[in-house]
C-alpha atoms as a PDB file:
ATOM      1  CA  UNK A   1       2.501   0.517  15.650  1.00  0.00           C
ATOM      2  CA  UNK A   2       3.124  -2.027  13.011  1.00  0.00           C
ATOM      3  CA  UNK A   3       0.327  -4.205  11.157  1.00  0.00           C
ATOM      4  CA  UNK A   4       0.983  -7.551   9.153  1.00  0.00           C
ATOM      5  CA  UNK A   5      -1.443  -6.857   6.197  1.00  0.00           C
ATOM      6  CA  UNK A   6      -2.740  -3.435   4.890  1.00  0.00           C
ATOM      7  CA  UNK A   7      -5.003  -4.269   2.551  1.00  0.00           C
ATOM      8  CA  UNK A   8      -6.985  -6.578   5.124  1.00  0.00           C
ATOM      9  CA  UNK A   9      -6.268  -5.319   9.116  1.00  0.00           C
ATOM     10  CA  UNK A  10      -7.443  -1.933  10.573  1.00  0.00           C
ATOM     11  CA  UNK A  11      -6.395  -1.039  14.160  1.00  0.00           C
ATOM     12  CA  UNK A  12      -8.624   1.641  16.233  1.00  0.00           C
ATOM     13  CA  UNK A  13      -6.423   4.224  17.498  1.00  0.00           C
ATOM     14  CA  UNK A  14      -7.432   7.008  20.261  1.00  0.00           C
ATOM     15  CA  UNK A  15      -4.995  10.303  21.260  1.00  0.00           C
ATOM     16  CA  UNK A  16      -5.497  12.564  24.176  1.00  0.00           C
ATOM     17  CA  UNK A  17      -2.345  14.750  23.225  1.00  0.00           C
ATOM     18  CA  UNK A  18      -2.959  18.203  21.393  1.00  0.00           C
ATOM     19  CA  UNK A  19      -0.463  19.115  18.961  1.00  0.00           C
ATOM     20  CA  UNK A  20       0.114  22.632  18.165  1.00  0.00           C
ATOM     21  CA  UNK A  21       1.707  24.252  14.979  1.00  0.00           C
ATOM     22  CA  UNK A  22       2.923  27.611  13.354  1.00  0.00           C
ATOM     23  CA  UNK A  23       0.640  26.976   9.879  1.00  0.00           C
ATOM     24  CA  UNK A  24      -2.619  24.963   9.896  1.00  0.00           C
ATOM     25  CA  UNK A  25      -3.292  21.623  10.950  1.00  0.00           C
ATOM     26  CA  UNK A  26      -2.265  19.531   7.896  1.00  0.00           C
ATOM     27  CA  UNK A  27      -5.354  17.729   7.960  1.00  0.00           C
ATOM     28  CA  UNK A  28      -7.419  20.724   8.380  1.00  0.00           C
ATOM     29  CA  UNK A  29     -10.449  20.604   5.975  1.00  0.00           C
ATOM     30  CA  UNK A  30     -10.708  23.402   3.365  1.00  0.00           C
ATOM     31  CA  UNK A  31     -14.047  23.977   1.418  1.00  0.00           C
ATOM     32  CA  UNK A  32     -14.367  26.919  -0.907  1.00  0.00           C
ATOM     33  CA  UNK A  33     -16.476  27.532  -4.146  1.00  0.00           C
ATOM     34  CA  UNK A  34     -15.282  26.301  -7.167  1.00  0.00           C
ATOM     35  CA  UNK A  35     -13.192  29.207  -9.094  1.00  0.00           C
ATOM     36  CA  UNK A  36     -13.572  30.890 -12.518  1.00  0.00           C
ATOM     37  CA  UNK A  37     -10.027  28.969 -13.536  1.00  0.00           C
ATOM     38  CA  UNK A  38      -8.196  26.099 -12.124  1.00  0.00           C
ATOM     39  CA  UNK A  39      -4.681  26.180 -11.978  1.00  0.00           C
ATOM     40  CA  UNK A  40      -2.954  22.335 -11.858  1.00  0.00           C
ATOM     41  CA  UNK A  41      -0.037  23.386  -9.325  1.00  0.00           C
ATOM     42  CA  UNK A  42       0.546  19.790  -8.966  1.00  0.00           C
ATOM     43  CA  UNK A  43       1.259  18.851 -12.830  1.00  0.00           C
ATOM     44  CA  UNK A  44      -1.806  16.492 -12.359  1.00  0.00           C
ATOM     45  CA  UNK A  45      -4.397  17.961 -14.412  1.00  0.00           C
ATOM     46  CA  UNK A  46      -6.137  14.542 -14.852  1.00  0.00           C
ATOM     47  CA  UNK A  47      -8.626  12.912 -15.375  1.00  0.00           C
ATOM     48  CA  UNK A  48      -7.677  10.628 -12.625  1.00  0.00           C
ATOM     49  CA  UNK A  49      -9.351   6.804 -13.010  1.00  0.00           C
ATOM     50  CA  UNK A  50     -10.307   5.269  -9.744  1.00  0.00           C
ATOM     51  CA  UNK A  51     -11.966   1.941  -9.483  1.00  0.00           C
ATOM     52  CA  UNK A  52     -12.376   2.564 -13.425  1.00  0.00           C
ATOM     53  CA  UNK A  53     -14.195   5.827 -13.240  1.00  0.00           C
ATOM     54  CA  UNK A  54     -12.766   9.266 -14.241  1.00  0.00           C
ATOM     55  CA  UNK A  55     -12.401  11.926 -12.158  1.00  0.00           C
ATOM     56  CA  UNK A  56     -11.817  15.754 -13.620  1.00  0.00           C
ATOM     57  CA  UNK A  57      -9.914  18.296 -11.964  1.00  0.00           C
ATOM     58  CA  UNK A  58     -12.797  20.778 -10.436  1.00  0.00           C
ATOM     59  CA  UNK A  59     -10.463  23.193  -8.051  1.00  0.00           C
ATOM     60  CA  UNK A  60      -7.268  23.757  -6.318  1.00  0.00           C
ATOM     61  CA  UNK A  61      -5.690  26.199  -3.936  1.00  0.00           C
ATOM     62  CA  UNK A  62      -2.189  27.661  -2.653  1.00  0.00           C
ATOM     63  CA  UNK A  63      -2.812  27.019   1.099  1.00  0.00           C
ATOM     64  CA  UNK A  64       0.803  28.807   1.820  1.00  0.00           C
ATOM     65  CA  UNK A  65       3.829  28.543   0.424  1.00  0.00           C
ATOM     66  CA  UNK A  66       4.729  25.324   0.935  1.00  0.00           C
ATOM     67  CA  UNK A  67       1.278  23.338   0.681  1.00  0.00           C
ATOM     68  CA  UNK A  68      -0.746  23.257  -2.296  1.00  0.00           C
ATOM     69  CA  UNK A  69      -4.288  21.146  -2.406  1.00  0.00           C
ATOM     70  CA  UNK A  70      -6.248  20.109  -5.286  1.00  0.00           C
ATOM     71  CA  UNK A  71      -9.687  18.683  -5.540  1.00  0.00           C
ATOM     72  CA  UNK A  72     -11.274  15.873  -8.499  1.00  0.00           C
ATOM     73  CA  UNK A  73     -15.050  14.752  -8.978  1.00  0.00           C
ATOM     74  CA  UNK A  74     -16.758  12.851 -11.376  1.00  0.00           C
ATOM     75  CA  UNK A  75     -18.085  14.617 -14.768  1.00  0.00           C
ATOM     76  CA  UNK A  76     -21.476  15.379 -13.666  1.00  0.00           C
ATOM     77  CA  UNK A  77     -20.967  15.679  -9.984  1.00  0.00           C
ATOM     78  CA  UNK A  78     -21.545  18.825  -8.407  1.00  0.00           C
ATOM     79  CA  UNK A  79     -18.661  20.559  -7.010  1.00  0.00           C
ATOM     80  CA  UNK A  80     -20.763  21.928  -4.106  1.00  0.00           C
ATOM     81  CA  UNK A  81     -22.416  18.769  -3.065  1.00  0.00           C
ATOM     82  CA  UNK A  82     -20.689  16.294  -4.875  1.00  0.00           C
ATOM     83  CA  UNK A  83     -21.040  12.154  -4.396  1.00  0.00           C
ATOM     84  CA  UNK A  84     -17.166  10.841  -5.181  1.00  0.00           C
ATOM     85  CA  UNK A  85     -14.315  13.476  -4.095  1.00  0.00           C
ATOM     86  CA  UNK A  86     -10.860  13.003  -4.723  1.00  0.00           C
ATOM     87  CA  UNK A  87      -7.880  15.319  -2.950  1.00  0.00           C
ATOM     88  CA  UNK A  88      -4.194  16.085  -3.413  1.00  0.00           C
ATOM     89  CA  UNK A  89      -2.824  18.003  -0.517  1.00  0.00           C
ATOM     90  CA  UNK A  90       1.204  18.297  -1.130  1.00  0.00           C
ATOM     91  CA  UNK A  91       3.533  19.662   1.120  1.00  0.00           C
ATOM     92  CA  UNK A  92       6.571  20.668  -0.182  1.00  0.00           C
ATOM     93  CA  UNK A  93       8.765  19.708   2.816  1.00  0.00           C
ATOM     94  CA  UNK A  94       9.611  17.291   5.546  1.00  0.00           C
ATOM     95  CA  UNK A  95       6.394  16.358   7.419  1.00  0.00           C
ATOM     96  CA  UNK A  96       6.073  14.576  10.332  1.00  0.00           C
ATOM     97  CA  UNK A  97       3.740  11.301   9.481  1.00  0.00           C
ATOM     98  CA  UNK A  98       2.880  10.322  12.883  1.00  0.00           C
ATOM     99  CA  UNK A  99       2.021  13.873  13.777  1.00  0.00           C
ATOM    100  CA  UNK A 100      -0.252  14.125  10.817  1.00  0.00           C
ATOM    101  CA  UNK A 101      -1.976  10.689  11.395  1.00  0.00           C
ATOM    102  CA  UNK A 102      -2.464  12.297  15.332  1.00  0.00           C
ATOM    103  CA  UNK A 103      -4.069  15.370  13.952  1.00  0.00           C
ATOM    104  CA  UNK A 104      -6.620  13.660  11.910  1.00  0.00           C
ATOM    105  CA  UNK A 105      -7.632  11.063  14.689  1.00  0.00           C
ATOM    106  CA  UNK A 106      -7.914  13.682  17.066  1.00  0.00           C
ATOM    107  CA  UNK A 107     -10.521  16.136  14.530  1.00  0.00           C
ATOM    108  CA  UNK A 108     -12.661  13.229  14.061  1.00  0.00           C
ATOM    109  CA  UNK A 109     -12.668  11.664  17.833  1.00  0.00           C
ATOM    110  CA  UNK A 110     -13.874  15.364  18.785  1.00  0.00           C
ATOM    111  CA  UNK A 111     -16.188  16.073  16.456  1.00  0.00           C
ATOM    112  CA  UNK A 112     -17.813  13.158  17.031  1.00  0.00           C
ATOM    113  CA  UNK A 113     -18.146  14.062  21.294  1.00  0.00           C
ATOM    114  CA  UNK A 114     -19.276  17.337  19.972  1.00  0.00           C
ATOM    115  CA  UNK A 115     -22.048  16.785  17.469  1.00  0.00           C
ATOM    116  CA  UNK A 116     -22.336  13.384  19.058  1.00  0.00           C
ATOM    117  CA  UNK A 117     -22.608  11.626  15.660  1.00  0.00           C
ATOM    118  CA  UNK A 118     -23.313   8.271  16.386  1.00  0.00           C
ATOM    119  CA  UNK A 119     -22.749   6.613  13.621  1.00  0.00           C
ATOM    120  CA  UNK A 120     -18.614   8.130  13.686  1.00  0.00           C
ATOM    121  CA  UNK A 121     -15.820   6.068  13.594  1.00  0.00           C
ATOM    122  CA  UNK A 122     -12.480   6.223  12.902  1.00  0.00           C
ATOM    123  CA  UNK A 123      -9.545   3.490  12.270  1.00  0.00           C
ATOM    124  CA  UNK A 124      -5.944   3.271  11.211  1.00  0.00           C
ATOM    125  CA  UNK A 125      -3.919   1.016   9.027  1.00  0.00           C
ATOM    126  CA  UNK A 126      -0.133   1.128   8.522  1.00  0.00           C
ATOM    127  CA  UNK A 127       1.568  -0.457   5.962  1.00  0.00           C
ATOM    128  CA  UNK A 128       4.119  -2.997   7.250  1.00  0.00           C
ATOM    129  CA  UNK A 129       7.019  -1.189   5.691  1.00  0.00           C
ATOM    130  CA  UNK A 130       5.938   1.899   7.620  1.00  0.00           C
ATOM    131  CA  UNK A 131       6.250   4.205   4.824  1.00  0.00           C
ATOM    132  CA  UNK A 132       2.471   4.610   4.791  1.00  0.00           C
ATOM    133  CA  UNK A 133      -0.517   5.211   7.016  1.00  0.00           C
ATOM    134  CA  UNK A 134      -4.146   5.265   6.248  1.00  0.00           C
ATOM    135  CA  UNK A 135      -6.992   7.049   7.985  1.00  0.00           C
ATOM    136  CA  UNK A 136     -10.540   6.058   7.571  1.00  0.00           C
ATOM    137  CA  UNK A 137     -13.234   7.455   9.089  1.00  0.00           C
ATOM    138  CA  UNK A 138     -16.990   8.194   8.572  1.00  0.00           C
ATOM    139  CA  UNK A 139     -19.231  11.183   9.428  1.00  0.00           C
ATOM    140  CA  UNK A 140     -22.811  12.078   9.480  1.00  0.00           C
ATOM    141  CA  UNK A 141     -23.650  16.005   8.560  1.00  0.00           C
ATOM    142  CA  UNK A 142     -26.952  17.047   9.102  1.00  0.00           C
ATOM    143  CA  UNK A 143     -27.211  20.927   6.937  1.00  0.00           C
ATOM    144  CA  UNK A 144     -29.249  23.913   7.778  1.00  0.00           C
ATOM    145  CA  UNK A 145     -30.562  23.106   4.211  1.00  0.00           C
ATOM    146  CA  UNK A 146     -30.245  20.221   1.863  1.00  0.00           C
ATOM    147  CA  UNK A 147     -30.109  16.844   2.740  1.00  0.00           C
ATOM    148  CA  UNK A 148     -28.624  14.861   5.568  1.00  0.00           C
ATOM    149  CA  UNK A 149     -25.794  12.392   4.494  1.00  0.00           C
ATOM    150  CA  UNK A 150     -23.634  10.065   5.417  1.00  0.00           C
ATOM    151  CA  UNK A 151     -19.521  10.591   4.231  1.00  0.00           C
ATOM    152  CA  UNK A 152     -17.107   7.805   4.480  1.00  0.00           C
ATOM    153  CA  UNK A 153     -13.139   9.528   3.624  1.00  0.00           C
ATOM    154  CA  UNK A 154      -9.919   7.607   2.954  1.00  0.00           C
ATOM    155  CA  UNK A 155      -6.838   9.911   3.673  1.00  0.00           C
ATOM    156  CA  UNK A 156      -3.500   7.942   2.562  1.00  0.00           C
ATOM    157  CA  UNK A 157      -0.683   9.679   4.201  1.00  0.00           C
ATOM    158  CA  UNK A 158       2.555   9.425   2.411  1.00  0.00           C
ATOM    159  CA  UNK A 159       6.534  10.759   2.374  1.00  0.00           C
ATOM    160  CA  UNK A 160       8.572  11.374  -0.580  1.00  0.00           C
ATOM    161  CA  UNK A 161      12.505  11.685  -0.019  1.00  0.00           C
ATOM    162  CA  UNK A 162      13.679  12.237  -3.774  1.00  0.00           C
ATOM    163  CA  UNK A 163      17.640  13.576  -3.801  1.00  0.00           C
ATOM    164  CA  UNK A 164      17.619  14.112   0.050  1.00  0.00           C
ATOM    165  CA  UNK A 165      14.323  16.400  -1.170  1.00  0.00           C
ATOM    166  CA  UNK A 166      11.550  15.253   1.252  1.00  0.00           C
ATOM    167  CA  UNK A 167       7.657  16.011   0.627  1.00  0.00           C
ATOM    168  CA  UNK A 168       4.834  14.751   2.045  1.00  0.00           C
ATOM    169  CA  UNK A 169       1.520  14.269   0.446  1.00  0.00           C
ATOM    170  CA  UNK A 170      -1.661  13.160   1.619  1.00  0.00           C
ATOM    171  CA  UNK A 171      -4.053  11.353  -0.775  1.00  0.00           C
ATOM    172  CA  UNK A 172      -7.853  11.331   0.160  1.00  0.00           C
ATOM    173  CA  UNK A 173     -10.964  10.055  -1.319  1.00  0.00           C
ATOM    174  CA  UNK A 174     -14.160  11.075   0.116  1.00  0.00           C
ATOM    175  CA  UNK A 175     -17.625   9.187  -0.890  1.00  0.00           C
ATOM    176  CA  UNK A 176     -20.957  10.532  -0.149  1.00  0.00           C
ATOM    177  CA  UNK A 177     -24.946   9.503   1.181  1.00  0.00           C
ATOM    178  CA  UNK A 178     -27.819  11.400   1.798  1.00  0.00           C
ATOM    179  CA  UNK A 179     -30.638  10.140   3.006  1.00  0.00           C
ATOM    180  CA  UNK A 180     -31.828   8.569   6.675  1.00  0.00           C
ATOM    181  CA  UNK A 181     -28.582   8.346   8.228  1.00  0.00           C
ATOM    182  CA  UNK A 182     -28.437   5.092   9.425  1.00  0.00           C
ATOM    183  CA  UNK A 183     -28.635   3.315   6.427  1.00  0.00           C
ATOM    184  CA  UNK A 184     -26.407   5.810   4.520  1.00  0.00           C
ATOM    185  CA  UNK A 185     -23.877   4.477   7.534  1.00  0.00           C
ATOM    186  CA  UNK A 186     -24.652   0.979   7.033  1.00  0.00           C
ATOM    187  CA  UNK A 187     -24.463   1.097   3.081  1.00  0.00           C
ATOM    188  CA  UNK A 188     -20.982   2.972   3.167  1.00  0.00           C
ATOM    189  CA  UNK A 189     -19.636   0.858   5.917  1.00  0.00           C
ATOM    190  CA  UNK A 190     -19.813  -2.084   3.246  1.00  0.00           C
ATOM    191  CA  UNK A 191     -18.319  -0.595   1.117  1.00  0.00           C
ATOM    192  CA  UNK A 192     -14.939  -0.235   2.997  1.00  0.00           C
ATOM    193  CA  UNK A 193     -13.170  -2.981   2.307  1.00  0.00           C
ATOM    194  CA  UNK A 194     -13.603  -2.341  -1.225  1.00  0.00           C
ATOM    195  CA  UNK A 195     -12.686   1.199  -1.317  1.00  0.00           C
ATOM    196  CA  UNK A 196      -9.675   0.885   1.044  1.00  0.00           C
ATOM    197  CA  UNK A 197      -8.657  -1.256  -1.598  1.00  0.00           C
ATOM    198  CA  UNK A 198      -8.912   1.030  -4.023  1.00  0.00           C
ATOM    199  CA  UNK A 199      -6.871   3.755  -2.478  1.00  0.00           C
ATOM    200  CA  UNK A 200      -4.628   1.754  -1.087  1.00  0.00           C
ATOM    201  CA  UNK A 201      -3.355   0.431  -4.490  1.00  0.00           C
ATOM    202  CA  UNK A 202      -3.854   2.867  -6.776  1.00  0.00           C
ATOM    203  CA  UNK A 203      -0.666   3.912  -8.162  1.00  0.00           C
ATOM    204  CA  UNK A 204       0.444   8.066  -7.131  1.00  0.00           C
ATOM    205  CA  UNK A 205       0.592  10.083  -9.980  1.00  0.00           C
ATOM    206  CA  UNK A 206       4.023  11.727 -10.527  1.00  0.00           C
ATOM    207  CA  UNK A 207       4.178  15.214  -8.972  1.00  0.00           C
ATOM    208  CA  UNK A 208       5.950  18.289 -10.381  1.00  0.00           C
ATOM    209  CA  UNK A 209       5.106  21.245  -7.796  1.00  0.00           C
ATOM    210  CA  UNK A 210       4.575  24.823  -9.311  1.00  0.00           C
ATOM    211  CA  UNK A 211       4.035  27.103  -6.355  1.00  0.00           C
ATOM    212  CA  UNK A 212       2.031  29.938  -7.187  1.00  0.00           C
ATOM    213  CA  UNK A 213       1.013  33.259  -4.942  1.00  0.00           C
ATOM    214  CA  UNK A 214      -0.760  32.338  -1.932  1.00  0.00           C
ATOM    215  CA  UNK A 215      -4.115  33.392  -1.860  1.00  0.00           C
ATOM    216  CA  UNK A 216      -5.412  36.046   0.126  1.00  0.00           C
ATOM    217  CA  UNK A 217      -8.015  34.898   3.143  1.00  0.00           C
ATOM    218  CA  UNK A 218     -11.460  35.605   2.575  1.00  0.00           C
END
């Protein structure tokens, strides 16, 4: 699959094959609560500016040994139910890209059939280079408590091969609605041109890896 123009053409994708690994999906979602000390594993402490707004480093985890994941939001956002979301997940090996970009379609194509979210969609963009793939997608979550919202995510998918050292990292921004779900949809979806943008050019921090202990399951 190869596309003239990232920045302005999206192509809808759909896969029927299951792909099956020894660790976690890479795209597998992780939520936790935010911890008593944050540990920058990635030598990106921050803040991060995005579309010229800061974003602090909130919380980060050692998945397993080789991937590390760490988490930004705005000053006053709430960790727990926060607006603007920014993630590093960094795997410190070879990745398969297409694989990855397979995994992600795949959790939000099924999702959708099972919570039948109607609002749900999901596209991909590669660069024309093919170093680089983006995932967008958009989801509708409707809580046991709090408010129903809309969230529109941006997951940049990217390989590093540094010394014949490859890594992979996938760079996501996450943006959130509540309110009546269709025009939390509607309000995000016009916004995606803008924030695709956004992620697509912002410049990758520089990343020194410190693994730390992986942390026990809870």
């Amino acid at each position: 699959m190869k596309i003239k123009n990232l920045l302005f053409i999206t192509i809808g994708l759909s896969f029927t094959s299951t792909f099956h690994s020894q660790e976690k999906p890479v795209t597998e979602e992780i939520t936790a609560t935010t911890p008593a000390e944050v540990i920058d594993r990635l030598n990106i402490a921050g803040p991060l500016t995005f579309r010229e707004s800061e974003y602090f480093l909130t919380w980060s985890k050692q998945n397993s040994p080789t991937w590390a994941q760490q988490q930004y939001i705005l000053r006053d956002d709430d960790f727990k139910n926060y607006k603007e979301l920014i993630n590093f997940s960094y795997f410190d090996k070879e990745i398969d890209m297409d694989t990855a970009v397979k995994q992600k379609v795949e959790y939000v194509e099924k999702r959708k059939d099972r919570t039948q979210d109607k609002y749900s969609f999901v596209s991909v963009t590669e660069s024309p280079d093919g170093k680089e793939i983006v995932v967008d997608y958009l989801v509708t979550v409707v809580p046991q408590e709090g408010e129903s919202y809309a969230e529109y995510n941006i997951d940049r998918f990217k390989s590093f091969d540094a010394g014949g050292k490859k890594s992979f990292l996938i760079f996501s921004y996450s943006k959130r609605l509540a309110g009546d779900l269709k025009y939390a949809s509607k309000s995000l979806t016009k916004e995606r041109s803008r924030l695709m943008e956004g992620v697509i050019t912002m410049a990758i921090p520089p990343i020194t890896y410190k693994p730390t202990a992986v942390e026990a399951k809870k």
